[in-house]
Protein backbone atom coordinates (compact mmCIF):
# COMPACT_ATOMS: atom_id res chain seq x y z
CA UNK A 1 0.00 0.00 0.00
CA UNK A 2 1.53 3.47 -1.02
CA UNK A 3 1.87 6.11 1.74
CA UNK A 4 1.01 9.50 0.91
CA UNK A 5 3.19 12.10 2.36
CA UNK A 6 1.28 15.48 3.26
CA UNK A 7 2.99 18.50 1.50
CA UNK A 8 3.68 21.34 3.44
CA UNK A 9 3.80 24.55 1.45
CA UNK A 10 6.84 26.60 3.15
CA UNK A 11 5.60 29.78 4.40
CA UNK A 12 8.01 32.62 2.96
CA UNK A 13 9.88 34.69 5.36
CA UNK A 14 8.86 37.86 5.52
CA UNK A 15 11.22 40.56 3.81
CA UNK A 16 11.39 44.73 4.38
CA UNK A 17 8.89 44.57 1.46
CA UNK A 18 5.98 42.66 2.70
CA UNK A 19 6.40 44.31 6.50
CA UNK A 20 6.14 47.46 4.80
CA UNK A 21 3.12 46.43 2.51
CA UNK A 22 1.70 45.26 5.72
CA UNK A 23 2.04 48.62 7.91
CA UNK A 24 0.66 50.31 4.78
CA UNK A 25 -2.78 48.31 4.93
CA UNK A 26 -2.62 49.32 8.36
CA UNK A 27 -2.27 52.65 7.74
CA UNK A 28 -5.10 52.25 5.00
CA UNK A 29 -7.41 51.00 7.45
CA UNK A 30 -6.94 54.16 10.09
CA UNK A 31 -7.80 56.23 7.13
CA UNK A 32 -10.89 54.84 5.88
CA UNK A 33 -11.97 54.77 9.66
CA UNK A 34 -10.96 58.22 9.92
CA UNK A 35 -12.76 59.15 7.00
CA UNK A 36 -15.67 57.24 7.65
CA UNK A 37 -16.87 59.35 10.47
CA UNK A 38 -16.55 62.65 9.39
CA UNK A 39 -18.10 64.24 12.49
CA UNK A 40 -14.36 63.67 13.95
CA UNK A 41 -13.78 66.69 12.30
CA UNK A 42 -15.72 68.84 14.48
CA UNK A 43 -13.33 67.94 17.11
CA UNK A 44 -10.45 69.21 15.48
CA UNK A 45 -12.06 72.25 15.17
CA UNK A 46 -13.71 72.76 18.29
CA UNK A 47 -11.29 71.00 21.00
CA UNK A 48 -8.49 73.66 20.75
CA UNK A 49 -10.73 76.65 21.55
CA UNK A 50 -12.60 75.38 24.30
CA UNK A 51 -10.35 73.81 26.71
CA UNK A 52 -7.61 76.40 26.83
CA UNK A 53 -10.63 78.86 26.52
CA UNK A 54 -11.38 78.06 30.39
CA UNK A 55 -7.84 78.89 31.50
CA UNK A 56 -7.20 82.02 29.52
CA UNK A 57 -10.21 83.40 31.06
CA UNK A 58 -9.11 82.58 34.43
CA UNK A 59 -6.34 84.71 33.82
CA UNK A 60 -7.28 87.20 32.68
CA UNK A 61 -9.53 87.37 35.81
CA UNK A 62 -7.08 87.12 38.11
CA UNK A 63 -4.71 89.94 36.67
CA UNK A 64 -7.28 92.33 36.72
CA UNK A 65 -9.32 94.65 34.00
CA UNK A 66 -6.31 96.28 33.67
CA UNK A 67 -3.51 93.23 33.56
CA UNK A 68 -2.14 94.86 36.99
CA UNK A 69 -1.57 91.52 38.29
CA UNK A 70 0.77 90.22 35.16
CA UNK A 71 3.72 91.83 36.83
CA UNK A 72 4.23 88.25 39.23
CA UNK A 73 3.52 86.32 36.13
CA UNK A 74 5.98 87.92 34.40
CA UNK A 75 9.09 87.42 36.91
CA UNK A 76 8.10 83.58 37.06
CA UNK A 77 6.97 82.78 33.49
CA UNK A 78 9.60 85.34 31.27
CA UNK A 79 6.49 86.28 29.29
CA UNK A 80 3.94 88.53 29.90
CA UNK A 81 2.18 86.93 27.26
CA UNK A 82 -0.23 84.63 29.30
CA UNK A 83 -2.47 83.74 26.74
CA UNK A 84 0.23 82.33 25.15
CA UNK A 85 1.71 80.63 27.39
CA UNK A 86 -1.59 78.76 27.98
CA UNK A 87 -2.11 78.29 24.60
CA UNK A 88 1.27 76.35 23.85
CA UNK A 89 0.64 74.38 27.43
CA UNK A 90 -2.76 73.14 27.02
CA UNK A 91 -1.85 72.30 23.06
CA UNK A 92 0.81 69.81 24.16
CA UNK A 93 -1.24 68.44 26.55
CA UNK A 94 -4.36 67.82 24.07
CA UNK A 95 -1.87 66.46 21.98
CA UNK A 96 -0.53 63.72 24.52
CA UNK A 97 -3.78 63.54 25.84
CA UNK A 98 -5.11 62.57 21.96
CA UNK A 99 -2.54 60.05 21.27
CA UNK A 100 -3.23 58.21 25.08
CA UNK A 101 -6.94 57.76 23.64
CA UNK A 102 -6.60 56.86 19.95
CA UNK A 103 -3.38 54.76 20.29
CA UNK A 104 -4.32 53.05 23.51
CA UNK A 105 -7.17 52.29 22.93
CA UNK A 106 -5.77 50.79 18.70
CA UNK A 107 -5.78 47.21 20.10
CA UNK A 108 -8.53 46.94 22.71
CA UNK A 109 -10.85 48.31 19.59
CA UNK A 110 -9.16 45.35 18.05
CA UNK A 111 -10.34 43.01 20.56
CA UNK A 112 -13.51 44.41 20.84
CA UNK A 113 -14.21 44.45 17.11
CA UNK A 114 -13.15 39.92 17.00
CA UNK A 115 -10.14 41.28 14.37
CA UNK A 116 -7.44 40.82 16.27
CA UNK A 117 -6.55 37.56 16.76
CA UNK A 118 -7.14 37.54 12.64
CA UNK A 119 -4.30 39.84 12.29
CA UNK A 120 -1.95 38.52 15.16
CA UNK A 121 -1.93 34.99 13.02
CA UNK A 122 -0.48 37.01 9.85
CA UNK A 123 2.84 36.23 8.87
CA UNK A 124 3.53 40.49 9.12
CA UNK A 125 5.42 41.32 12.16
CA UNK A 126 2.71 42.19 14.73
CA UNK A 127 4.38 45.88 16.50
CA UNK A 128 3.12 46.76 12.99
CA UNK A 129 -0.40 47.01 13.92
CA UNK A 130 1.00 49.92 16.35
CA UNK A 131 3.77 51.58 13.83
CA UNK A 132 1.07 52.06 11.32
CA UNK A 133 -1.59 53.52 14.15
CA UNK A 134 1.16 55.57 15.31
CA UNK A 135 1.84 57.16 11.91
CA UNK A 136 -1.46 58.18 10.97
CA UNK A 137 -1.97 59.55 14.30
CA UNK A 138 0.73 61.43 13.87
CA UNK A 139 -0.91 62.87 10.76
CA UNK A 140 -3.53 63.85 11.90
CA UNK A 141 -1.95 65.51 15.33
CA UNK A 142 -0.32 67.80 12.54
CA UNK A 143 -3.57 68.88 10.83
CA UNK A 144 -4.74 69.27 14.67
CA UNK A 145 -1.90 71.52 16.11
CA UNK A 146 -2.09 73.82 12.78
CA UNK A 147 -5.90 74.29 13.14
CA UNK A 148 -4.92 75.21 16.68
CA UNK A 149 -2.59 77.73 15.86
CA UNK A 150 -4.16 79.66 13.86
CA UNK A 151 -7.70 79.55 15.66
CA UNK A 152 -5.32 80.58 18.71
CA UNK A 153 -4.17 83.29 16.29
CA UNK A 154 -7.25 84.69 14.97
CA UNK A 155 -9.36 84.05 18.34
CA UNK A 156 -7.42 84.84 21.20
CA UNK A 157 -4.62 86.98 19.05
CA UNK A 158 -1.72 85.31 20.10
CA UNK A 159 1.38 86.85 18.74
CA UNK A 160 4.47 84.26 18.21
CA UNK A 161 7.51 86.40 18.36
CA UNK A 162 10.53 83.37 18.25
CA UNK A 163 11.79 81.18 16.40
CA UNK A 164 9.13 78.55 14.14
CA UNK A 165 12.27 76.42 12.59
CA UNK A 166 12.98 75.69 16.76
CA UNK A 167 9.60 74.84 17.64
CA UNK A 168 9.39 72.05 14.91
CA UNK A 169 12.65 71.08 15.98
CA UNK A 170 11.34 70.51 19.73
CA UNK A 171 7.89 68.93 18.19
CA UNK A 172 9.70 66.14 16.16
CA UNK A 173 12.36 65.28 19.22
CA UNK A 174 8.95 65.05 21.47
CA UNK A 175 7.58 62.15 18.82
CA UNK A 176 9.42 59.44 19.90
CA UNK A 177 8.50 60.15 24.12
CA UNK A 178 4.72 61.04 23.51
CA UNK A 179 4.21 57.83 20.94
CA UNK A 180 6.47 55.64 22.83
CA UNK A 181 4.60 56.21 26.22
CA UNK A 182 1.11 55.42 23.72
CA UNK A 183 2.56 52.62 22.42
CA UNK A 184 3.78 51.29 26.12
CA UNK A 185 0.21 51.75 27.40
CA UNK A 186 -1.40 50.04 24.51
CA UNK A 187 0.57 47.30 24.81
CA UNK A 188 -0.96 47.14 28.76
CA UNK A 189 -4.06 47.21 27.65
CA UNK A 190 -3.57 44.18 25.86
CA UNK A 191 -3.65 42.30 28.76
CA UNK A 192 -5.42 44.23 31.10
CA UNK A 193 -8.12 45.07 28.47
CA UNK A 194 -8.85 49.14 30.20
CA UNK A 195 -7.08 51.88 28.85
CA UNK A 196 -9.40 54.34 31.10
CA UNK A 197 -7.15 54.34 33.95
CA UNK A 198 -4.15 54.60 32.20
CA UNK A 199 -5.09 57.66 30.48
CA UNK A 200 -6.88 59.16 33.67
CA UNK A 201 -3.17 58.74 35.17
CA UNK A 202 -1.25 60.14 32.48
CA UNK A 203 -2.96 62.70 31.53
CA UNK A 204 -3.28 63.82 34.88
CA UNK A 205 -0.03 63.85 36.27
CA UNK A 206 0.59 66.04 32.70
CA UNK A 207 -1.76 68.53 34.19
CA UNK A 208 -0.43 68.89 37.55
CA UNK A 209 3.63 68.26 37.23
CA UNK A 210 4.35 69.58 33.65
CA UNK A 211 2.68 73.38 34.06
CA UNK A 212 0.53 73.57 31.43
CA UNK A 213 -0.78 76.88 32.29
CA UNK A 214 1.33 78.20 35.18
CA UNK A 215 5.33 77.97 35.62
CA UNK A 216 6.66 74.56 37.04
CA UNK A 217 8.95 76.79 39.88
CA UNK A 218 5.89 77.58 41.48
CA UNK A 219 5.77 74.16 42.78
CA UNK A 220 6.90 72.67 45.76
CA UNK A 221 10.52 71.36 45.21
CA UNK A 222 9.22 68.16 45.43
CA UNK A 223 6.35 68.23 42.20
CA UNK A 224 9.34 70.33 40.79
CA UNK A 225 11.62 66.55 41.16
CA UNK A 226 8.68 64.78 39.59
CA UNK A 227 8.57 66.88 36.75
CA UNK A 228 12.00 66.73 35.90
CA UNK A 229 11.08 62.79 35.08
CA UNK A 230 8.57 64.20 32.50
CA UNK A 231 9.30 64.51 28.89
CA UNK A 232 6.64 66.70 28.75
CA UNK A 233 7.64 68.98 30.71
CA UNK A 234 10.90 70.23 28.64
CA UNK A 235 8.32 69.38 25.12
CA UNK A 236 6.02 72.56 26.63
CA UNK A 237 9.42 74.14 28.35
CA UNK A 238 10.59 74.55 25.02
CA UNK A 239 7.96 75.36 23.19
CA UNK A 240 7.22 78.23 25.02
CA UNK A 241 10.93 79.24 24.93
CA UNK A 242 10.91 79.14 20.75
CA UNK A 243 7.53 80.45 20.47
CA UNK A 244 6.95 82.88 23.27
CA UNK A 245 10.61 83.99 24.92
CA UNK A 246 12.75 85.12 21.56
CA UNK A 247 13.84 81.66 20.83
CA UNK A 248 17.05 81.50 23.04
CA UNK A 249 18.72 78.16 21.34
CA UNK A 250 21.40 77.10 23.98
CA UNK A 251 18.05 76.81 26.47
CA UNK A 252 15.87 75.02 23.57
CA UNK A 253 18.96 72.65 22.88
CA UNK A 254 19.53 70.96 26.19
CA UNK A 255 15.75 70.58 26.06
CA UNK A 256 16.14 68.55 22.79
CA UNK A 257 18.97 66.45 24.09
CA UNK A 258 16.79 65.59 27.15
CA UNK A 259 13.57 64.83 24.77
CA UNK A 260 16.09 62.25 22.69
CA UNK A 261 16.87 60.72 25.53
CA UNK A 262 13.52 59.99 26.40
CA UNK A 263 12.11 59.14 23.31
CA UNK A 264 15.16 56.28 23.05
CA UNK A 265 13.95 54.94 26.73
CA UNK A 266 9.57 55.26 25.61
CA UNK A 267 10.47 53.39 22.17
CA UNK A 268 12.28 50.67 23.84
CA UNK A 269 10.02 50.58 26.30
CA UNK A 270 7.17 50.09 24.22
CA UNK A 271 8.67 47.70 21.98
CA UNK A 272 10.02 45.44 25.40
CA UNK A 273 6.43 45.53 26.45
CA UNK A 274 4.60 44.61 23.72
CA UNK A 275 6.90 41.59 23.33
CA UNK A 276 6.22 40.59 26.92
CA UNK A 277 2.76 41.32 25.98
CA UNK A 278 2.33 39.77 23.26
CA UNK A 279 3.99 36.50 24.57
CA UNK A 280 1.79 36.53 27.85
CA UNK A 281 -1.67 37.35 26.06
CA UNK A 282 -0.40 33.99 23.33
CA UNK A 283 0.68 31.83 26.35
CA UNK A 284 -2.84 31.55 28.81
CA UNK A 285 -4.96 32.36 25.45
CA UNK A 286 -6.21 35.71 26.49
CA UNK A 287 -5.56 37.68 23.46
CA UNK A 288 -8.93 37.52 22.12
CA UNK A 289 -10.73 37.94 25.73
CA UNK A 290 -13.20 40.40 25.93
């Protein structure tokens, strides 16, 4: 009796090529969600005026009908320009705060769709599905921080006397720290299958440590210690120095240097995460849990 011997079709390895075919469909995808509900829009229009909107008129409340009181903020802040000053502080925080939502929240809506245990048995290397999230985010945070500046221009008449060649300078070293800690906390919620928390917790400790819309040396030395462990903290430091204070390089340079730094630590982070991740969630068989 002849034997028949199964035939195994080899499965080809994957080349830069195909992983960059498959972080293009991802990035495909993103789109046509984007697209799909174009009442996201509204958002990008809307968001930038009203939450810094709350702050700016607390100032100008507290330094009185005739800005008597901007002399304090002026010795602690450089700028008697306090609009601002809250407009470039609550923009990087909407920023961070946009990127902990969309991007941790790119795999739970994976899960929660039943697509991603579909796309984790691909042959395409799986930090992909994150990489190509990341990018169009990234996009799109571009088209949102324009819209903000010029809304910021045209409805609270802020004035940008520095440097603009700086400020995109600081924004691209602040990619790597703001997508790496997104990245980190997606992979979490992988696993623990909540990104509420996480983003609660960011977000907040943004609010309070980085000085959005007051000067961090106000703050006990302590918060001032905590802040110095912040990347956004020298993202809006900076900012505010190329934008708002004359663009004074030497002072918007160290803050690069630091924002390299830890953009190499949030990348590697990420990536040694999702790996753990990734091999937890594939050992008990929770990947595709609810």
């Amino acid at each position: 009796m002849a034997t028949i011997t199964p035939s195994h079709t080899p499965v080809p390895a994957p080349t830069l090529v195909s992983e960059l075919r498959g972080l293009m469909a991802v990035m495909r995808r993103e789109w046509s969600i984007t697209f799909r509900y174009k009442t996201w829009i509204i958002m990008t229009l809307v968001w930038p005026v009203i939450f810094p909107m709350v702050y700016i008129l607390t100032g100008r409340a507290l330094a009185g009908p005739d800005g008597s009181g901007l002399g304090q903020f002026l010795q602690s802040a450089g700028t008697d320009s306090f609009i601002g000053y809250i407009a470039v502080g609550t923009t990087v925080w909407m920023w961070q705060n946009v990127v902990l939502w969309d991007l941790g929240f790119a795999l739970r809506n994976e899960q929660m769709r039943g697509t991603l245990e579909s796309n984790w048995l691909t042959p395409t290397w799986r930090f992909s599905l994150l990489l190509g999230s990341s990018a169009v985010k990234f996009v799109t945070m571009l088209i949102f921080i324009t819209v903000a500046t010029l809304e910021f221009r045209f409805f609270f008449g802020v004035h940008l006397n520095g440097s603009l060649w700086q400020a995109i300078l600081v924004m691209f070293a602040s990619v790597p720290s703001i997508y790496g800690i997104g990245i980190t906390f997606a992979s979490l919620v992988i696993s623990a299958k909540e990104a509420n928390m996480f983003v609660f917790l960011v977000r907040g400790l943004v609010m309070i440590f980085c000085g959005i819309t007051f000067p961090i040396s106000i703050l006990p030395g302590w918060m001032q210690d905590i802040a110095k462990f912040l990347p956004q903290s020298y993202t809006i430091r900076a900012m505010r120095t190329a934008l708002l204070n004359g663009g004074d390089w030497q002072l918007v340079r160290a803050d690069i240097l630091a924002l390299l730094g830890f953009g190499i630590f949030w990348l590697l982070a990420g990536y040694l995460i999702f790996t753990w991740m990734d091999h937890r969630t594939r050992k008990n068989g929770s990947l595709g849990h609810y």
